[in-house]
C-alpha atoms as a PDB file:
ATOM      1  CA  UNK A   1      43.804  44.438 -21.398  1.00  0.00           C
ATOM      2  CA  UNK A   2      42.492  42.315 -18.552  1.00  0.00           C
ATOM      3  CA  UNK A   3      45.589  42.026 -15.874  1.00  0.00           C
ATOM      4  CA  UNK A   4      47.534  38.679 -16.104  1.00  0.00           C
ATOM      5  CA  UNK A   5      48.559  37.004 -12.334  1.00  0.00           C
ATOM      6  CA  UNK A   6      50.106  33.757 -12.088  1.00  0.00           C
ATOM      7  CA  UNK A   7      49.717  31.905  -8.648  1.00  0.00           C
ATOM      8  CA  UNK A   8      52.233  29.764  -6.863  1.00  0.00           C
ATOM      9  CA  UNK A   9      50.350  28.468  -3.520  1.00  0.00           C
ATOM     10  CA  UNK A  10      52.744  27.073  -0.650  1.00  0.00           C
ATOM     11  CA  UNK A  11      52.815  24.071   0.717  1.00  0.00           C
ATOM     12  CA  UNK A  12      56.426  22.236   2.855  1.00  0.00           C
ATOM     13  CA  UNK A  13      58.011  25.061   0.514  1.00  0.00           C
ATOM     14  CA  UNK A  14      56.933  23.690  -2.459  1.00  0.00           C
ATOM     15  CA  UNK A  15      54.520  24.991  -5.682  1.00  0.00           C
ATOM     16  CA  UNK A  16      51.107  23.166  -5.060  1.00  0.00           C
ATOM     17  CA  UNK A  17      47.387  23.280  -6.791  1.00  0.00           C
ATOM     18  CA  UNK A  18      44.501  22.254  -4.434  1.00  0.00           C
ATOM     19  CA  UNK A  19      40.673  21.580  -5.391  1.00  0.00           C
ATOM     20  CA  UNK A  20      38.346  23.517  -4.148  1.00  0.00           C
ATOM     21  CA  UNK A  21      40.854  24.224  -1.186  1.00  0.00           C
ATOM     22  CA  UNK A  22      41.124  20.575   0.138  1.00  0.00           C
ATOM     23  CA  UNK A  23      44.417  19.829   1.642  1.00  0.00           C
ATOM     24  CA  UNK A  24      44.009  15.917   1.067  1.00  0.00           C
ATOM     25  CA  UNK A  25      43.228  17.276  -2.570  1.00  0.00           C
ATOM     26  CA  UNK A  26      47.180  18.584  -3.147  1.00  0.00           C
ATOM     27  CA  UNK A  27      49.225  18.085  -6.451  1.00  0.00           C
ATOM     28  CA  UNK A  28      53.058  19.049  -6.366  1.00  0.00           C
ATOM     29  CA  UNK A  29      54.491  21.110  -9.434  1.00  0.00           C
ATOM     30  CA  UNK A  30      57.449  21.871  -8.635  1.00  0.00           C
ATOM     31  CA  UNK A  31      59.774  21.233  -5.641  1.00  0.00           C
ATOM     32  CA  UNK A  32      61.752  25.172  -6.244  1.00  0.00           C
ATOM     33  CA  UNK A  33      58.676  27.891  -6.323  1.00  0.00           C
ATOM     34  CA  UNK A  34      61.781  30.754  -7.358  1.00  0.00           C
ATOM     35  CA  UNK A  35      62.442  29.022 -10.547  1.00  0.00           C
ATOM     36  CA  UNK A  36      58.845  28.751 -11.129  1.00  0.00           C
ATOM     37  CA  UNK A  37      58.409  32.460 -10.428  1.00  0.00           C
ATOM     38  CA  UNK A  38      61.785  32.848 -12.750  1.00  0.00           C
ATOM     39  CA  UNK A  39      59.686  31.092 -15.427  1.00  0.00           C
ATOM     40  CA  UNK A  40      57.364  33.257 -14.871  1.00  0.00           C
ATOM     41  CA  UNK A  41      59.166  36.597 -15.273  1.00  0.00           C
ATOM     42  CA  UNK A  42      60.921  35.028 -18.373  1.00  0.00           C
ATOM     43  CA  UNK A  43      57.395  34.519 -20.343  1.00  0.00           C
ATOM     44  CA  UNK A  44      56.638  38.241 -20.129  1.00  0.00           C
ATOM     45  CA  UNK A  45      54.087  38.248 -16.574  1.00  0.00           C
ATOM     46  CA  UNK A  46      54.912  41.215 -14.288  1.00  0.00           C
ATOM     47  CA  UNK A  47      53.092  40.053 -11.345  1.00  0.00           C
ATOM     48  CA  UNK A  48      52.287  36.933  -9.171  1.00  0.00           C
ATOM     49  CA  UNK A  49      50.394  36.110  -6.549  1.00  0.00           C
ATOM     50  CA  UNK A  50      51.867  33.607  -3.783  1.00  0.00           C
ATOM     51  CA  UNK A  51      49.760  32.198  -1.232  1.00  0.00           C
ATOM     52  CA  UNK A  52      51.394  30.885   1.725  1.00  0.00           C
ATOM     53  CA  UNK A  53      48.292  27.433   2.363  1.00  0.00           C
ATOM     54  CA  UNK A  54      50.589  26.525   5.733  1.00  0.00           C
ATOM     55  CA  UNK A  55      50.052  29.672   6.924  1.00  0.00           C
ATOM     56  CA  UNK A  56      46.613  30.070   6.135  1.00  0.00           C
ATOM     57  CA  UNK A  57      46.265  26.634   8.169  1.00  0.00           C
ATOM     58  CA  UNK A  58      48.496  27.316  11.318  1.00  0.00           C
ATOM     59  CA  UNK A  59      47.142  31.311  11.121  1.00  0.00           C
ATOM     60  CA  UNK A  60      50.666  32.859  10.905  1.00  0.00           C
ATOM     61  CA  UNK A  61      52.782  33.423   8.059  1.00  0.00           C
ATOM     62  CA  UNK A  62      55.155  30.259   7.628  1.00  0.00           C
ATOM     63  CA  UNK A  63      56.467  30.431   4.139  1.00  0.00           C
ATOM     64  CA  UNK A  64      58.556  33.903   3.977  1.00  0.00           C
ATOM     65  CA  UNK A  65      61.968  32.162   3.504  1.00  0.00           C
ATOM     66  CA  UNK A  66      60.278  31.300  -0.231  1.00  0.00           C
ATOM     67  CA  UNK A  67      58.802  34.432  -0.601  1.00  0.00           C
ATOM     68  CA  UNK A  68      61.983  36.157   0.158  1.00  0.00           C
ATOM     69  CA  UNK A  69      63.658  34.253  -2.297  1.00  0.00           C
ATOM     70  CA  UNK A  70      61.176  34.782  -5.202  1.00  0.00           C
ATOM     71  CA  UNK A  71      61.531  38.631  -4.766  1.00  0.00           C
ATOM     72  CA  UNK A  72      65.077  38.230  -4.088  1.00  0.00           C
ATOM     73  CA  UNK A  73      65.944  36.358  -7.742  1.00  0.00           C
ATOM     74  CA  UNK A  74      62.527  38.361  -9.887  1.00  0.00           C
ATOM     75  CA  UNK A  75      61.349  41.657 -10.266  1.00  0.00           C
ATOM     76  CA  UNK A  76      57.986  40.640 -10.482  1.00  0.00           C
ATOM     77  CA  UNK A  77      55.404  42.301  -8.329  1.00  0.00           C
ATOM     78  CA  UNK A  78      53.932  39.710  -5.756  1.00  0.00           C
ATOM     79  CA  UNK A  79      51.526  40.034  -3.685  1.00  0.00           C
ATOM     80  CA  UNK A  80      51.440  37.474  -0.820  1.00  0.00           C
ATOM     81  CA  UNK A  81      48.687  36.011   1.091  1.00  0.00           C
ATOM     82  CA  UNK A  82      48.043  33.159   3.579  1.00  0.00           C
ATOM     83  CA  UNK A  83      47.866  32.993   7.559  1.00  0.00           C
ATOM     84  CA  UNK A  84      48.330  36.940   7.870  1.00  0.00           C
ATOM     85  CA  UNK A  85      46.471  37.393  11.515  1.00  0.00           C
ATOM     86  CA  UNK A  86      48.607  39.971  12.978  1.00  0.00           C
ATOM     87  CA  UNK A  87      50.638  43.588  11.921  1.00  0.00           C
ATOM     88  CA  UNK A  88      53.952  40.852  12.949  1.00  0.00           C
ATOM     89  CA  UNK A  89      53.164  39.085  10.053  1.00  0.00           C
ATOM     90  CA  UNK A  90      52.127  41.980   7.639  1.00  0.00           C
ATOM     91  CA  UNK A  91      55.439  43.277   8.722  1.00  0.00           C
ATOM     92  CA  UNK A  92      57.385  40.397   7.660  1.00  0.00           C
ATOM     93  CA  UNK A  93      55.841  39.694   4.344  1.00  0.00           C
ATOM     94  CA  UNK A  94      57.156  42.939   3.240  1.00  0.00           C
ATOM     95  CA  UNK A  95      60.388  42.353   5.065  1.00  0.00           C
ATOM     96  CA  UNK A  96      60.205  38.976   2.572  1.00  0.00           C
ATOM     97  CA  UNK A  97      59.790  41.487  -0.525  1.00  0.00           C
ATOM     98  CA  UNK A  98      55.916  41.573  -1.120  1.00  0.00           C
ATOM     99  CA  UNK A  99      54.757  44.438  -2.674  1.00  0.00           C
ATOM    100  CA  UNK A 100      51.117  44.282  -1.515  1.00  0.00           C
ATOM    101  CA  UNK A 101      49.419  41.700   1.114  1.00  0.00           C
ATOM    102  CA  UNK A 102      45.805  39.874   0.866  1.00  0.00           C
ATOM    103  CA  UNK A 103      43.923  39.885   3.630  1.00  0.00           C
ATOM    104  CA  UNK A 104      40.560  37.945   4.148  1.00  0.00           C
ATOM    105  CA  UNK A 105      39.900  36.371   7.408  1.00  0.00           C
ATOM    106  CA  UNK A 106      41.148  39.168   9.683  1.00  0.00           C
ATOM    107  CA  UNK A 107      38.741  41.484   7.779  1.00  0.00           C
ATOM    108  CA  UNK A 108      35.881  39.378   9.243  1.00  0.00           C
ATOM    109  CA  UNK A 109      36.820  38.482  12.321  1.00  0.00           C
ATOM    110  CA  UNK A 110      38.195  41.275  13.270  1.00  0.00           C
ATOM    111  CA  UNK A 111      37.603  44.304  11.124  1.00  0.00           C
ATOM    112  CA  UNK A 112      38.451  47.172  13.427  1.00  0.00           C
ATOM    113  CA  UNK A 113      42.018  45.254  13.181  1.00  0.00           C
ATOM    114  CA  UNK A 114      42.042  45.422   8.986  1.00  0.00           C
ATOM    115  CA  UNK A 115      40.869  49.127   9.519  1.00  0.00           C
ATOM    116  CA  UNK A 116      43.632  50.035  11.547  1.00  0.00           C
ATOM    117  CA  UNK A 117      45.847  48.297   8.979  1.00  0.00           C
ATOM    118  CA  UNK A 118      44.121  50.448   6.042  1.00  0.00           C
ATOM    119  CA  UNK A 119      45.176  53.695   8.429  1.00  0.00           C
ATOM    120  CA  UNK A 120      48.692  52.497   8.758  1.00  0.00           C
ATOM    121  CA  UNK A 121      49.721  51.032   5.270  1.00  0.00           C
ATOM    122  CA  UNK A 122      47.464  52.729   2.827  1.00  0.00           C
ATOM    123  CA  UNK A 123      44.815  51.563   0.881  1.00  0.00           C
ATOM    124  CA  UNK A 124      47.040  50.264  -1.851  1.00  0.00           C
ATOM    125  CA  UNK A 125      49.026  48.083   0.152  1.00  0.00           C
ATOM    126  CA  UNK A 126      46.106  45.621   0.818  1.00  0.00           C
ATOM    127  CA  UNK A 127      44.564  43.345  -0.877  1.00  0.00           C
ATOM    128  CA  UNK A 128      40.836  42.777   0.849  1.00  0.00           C
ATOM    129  CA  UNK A 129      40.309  38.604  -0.108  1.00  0.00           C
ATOM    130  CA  UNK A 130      37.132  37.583  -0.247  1.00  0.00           C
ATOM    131  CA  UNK A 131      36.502  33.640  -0.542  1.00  0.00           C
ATOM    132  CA  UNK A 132      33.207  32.877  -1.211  1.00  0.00           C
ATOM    133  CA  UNK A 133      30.788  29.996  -0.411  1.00  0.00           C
ATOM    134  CA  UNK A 134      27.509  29.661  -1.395  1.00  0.00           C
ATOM    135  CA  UNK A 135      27.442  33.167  -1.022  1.00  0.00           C
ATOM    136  CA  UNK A 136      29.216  33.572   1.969  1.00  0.00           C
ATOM    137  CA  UNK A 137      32.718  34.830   2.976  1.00  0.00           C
ATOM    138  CA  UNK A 138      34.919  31.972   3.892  1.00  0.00           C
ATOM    139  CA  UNK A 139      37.680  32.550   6.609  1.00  0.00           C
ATOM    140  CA  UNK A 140      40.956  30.348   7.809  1.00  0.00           C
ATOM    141  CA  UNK A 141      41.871  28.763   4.847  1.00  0.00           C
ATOM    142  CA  UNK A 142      38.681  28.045   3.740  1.00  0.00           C
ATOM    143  CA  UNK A 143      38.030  25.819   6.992  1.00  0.00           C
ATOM    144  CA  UNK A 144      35.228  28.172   8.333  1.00  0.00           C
ATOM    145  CA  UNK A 145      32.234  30.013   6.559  1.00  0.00           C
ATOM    146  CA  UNK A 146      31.047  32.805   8.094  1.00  0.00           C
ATOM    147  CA  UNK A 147      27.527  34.935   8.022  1.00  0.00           C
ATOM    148  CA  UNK A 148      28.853  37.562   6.121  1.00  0.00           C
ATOM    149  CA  UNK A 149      27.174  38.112   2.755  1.00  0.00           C
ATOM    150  CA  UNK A 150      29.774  39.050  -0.159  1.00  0.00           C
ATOM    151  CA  UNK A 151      28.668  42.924  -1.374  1.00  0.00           C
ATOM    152  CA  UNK A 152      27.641  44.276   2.286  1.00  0.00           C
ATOM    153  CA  UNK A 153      31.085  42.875   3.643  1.00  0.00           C
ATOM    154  CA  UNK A 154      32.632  44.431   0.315  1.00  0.00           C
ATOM    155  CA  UNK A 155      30.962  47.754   0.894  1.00  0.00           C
ATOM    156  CA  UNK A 156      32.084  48.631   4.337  1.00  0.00           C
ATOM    157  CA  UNK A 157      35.720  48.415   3.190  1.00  0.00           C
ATOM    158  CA  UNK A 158      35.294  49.908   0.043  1.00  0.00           C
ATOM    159  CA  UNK A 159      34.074  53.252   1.682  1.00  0.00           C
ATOM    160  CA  UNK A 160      37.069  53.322   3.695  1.00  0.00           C
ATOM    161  CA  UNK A 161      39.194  53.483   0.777  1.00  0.00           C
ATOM    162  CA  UNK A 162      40.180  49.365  -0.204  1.00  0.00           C
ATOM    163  CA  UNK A 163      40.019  49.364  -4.010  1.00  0.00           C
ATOM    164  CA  UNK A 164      42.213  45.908  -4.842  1.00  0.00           C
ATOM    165  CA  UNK A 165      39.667  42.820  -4.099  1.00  0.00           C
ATOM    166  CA  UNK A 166      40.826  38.783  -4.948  1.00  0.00           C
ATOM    167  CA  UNK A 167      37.341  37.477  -5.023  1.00  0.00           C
ATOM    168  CA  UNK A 168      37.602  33.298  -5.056  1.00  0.00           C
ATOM    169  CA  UNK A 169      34.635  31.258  -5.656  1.00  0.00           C
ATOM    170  CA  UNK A 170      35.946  27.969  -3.991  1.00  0.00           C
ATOM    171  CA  UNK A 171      33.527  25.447  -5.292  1.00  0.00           C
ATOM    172  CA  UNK A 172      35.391  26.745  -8.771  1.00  0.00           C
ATOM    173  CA  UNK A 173      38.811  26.884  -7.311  1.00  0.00           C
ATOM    174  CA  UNK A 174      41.486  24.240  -9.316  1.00  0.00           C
ATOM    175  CA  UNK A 175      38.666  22.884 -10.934  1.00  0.00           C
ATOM    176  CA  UNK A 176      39.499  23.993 -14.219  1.00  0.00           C
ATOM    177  CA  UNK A 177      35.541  24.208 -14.885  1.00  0.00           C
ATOM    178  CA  UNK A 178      35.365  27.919 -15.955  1.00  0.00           C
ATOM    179  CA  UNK A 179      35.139  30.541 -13.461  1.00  0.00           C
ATOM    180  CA  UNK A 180      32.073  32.772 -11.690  1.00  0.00           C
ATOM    181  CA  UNK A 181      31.974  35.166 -14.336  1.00  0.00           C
ATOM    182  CA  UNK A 182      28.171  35.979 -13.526  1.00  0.00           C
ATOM    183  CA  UNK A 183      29.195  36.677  -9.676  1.00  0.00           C
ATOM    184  CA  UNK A 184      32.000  38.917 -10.990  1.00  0.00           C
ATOM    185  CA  UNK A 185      29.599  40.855 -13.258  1.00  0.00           C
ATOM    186  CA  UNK A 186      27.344  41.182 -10.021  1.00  0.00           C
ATOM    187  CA  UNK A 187      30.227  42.838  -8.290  1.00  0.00           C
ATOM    188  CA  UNK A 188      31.173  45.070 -10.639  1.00  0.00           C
ATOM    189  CA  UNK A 189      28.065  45.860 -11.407  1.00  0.00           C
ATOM    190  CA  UNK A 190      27.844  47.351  -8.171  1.00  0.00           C
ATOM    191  CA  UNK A 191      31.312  48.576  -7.505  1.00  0.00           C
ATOM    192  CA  UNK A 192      32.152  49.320 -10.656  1.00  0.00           C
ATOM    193  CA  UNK A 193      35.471  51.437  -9.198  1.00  0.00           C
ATOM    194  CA  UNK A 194      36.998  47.876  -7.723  1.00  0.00           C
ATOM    195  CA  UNK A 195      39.908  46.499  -9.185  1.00  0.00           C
ATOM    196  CA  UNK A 196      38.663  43.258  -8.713  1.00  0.00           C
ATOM    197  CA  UNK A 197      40.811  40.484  -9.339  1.00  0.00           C
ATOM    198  CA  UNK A 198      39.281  37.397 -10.159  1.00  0.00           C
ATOM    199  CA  UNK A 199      40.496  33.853  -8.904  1.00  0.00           C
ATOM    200  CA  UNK A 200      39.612  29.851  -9.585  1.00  0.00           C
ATOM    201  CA  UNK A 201      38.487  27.683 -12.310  1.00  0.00           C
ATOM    202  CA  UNK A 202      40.322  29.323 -15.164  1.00  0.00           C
ATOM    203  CA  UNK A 203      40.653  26.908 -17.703  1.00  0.00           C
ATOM    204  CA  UNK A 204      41.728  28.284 -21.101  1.00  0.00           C
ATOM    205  CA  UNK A 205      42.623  31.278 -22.963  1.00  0.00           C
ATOM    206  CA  UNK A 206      39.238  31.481 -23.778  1.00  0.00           C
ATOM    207  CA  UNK A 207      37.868  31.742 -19.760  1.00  0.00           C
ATOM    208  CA  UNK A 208      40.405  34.583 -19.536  1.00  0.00           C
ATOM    209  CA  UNK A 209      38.926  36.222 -22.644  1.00  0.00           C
ATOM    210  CA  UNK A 210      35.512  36.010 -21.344  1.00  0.00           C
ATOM    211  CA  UNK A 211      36.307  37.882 -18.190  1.00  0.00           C
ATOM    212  CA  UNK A 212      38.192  40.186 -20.366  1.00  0.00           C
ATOM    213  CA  UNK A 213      34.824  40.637 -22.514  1.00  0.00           C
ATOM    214  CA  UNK A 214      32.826  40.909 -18.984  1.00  0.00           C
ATOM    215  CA  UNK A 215      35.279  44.110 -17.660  1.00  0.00           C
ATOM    216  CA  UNK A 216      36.579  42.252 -15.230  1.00  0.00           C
ATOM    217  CA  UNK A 217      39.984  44.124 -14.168  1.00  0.00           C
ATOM    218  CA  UNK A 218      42.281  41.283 -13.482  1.00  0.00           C
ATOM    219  CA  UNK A 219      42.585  37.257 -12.848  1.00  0.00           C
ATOM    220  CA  UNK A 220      44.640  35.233 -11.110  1.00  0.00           C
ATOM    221  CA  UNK A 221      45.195  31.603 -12.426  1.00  0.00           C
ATOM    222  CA  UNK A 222      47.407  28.503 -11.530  1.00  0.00           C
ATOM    223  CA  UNK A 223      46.099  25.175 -12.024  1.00  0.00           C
ATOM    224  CA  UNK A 224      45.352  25.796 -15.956  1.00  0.00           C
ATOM    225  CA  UNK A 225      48.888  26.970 -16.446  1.00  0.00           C
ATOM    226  CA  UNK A 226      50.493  24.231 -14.647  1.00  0.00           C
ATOM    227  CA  UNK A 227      48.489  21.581 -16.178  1.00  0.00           C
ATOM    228  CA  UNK A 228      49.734  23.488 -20.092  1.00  0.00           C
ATOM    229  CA  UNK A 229      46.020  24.335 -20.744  1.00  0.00           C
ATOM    230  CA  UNK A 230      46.641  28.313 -21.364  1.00  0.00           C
ATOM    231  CA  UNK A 231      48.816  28.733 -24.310  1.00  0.00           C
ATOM    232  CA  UNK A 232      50.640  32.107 -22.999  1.00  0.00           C
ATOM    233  CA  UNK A 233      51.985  33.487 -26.385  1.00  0.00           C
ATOM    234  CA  UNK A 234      48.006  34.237 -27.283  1.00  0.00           C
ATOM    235  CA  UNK A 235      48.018  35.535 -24.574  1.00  0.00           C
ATOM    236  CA  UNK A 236      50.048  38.329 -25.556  1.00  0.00           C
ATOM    237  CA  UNK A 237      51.953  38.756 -22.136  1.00  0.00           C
ATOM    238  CA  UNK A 238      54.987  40.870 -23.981  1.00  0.00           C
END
C-alpha cells in the first residue's frame, strides 16, 4: 500500500496550510502542532512530515523547540524540513528528534555541500526535495526558481546513492485540486528505484488512490485532512 504522511507546516509555532506557498495565503489549524501530531499517532499514521516555513524564509532552522516536542510526546517517524542551509542545522534537527531531514535548496545551490552531507549521514538520512515550477526546481521557500530542470537535477543525486525524493508541484500545493500524478508517472518512469514521495493538491481518498493505482511509493498530504476531506478509516491506516 501507497505510504501515508501527514504534514504539519510551521509557522510562529503554530500548524498552518499555505496556497501554492504564499505566505499572505496562511490559514491557522491549530495553535499546539504536538497534539496535532498526537492526533495523528492516535488514528493509526506512523509517520509525518513537519516543515519548518520560518525557517525556510529566514534560511536557518527556527522551529526545533516544536519539533522537539512532537518527537518528544509521539513515536511517529518525522522527517523535518525547512531553512536547513548548513550541517549546524542538520545537526540540530536530529538533536530535535527527526528521524530523516529534506533538503532542497542547498542541493542546488550548493551541491558539493548536499554531497558531502550524503558522505557523512548516509543516503537514508536525507530526503532530496524537489519543488517544482513550471518545470523547474524552486529554492528558498519557494521565493526563487532556478534553471535546473527536474530529472537531470534528480539524476546526479540519485547516482550518488539518494533514494527518498518529496517532489512538490507548487502551482498544486493546498489547492486541493488533485495532484501531478502525470509528472509523478514521468519520474518514475524513469527512476523507477525512487521512493518518491509525492506532495500538494491531495484532495480525497480517491487522489490518494489514484497515485496508489499510478505506483507512486508514498504521499504527503495536509490541507485535505485539515479541511475533513479524507475520511481516514477508508483509508485503512491500522
Amino acid at each position: 500500500m501507497i505510504e501515508l504522511i501527514p504534514a504539519i507546516d510551521l509557522i510562529n509555532g503554530q500548524c498552518v496550510r499555505l496556497t501554492k506557498g504564499d505566505y499572505d495565503q496562511k490559514k491557522v489549524y491549530n495553535d499546539n502542532p504536538a497534539e496535532v501530531a498526537k492526533d495523528f499517532e492516535k488514528l493509526g499514521f506512523k509517520r509525518l512530515h513537519v516543515v519548518d516555513l520560518d525557517g525556510a524564509k529566514s534560511k536557518h532552522i527556527v522551529n526545533d523547540a516544536v519539533l522537539k516536542a512532537i518527537t518528544t510526546e509521539t513515536n511517529l517517524t518525522v522527517d523535518f524540513g525547512g531553512g536547513i542551509k548548513t550541517e549546524e542545522d542538520i545537526e540540530k534537527a536530529f538533536a530535535a528528534g527527526a528521524s530523516m531531514v529534506t533538503v532542497g535548496s542547498i542541493a542546488v545551490t550548493n551541491p558539493d555541500l548536499f554531497m558531502e552531507w550524503i558522505d557523512k549521514y548516509g543516503a537514508d538520512k536525507l530526503i532530496l526535495g524537489a519543488d517544482v515550477r513550471n518545470g523547474k526546481i524552486s529554492i528558498n521557500g519557494w521565493k526563487e526558481d532556478s534553471s535546473e530542470d527536474l530529472l537531470p537535477f534528480l539524476k546526479k543525486y540519485i547516482d550518488k546513492g539518494v533514494r527518498y525524493v518529496l517532489c512538490t508541484e507548487i502551482s498544486k500545493d493546498g489547492t486541493l485540486q488533485g495532484p501531478a500524478i502525470e509528472l509523478y508517472k514521468e519520474v518514475m518512469a524513469a527512476y523507477p528505484q525512487l521512493h518518491l514521495i509525492a506532495s500538494g493538491g491531495v484532495s480525497c481518498n480517491e487522489d490518494i488512490e489514484a497515485l496508489e493505482a499510478a505506483g507512486i511509493p508514498a504521499v504527503v498530504f495536509g490541507k485535505a485532512f485539515y479541511e475533513g476531506k479524507i475520511d481516514v478509516e477508508k483509508l485503512g491506516v491500522k
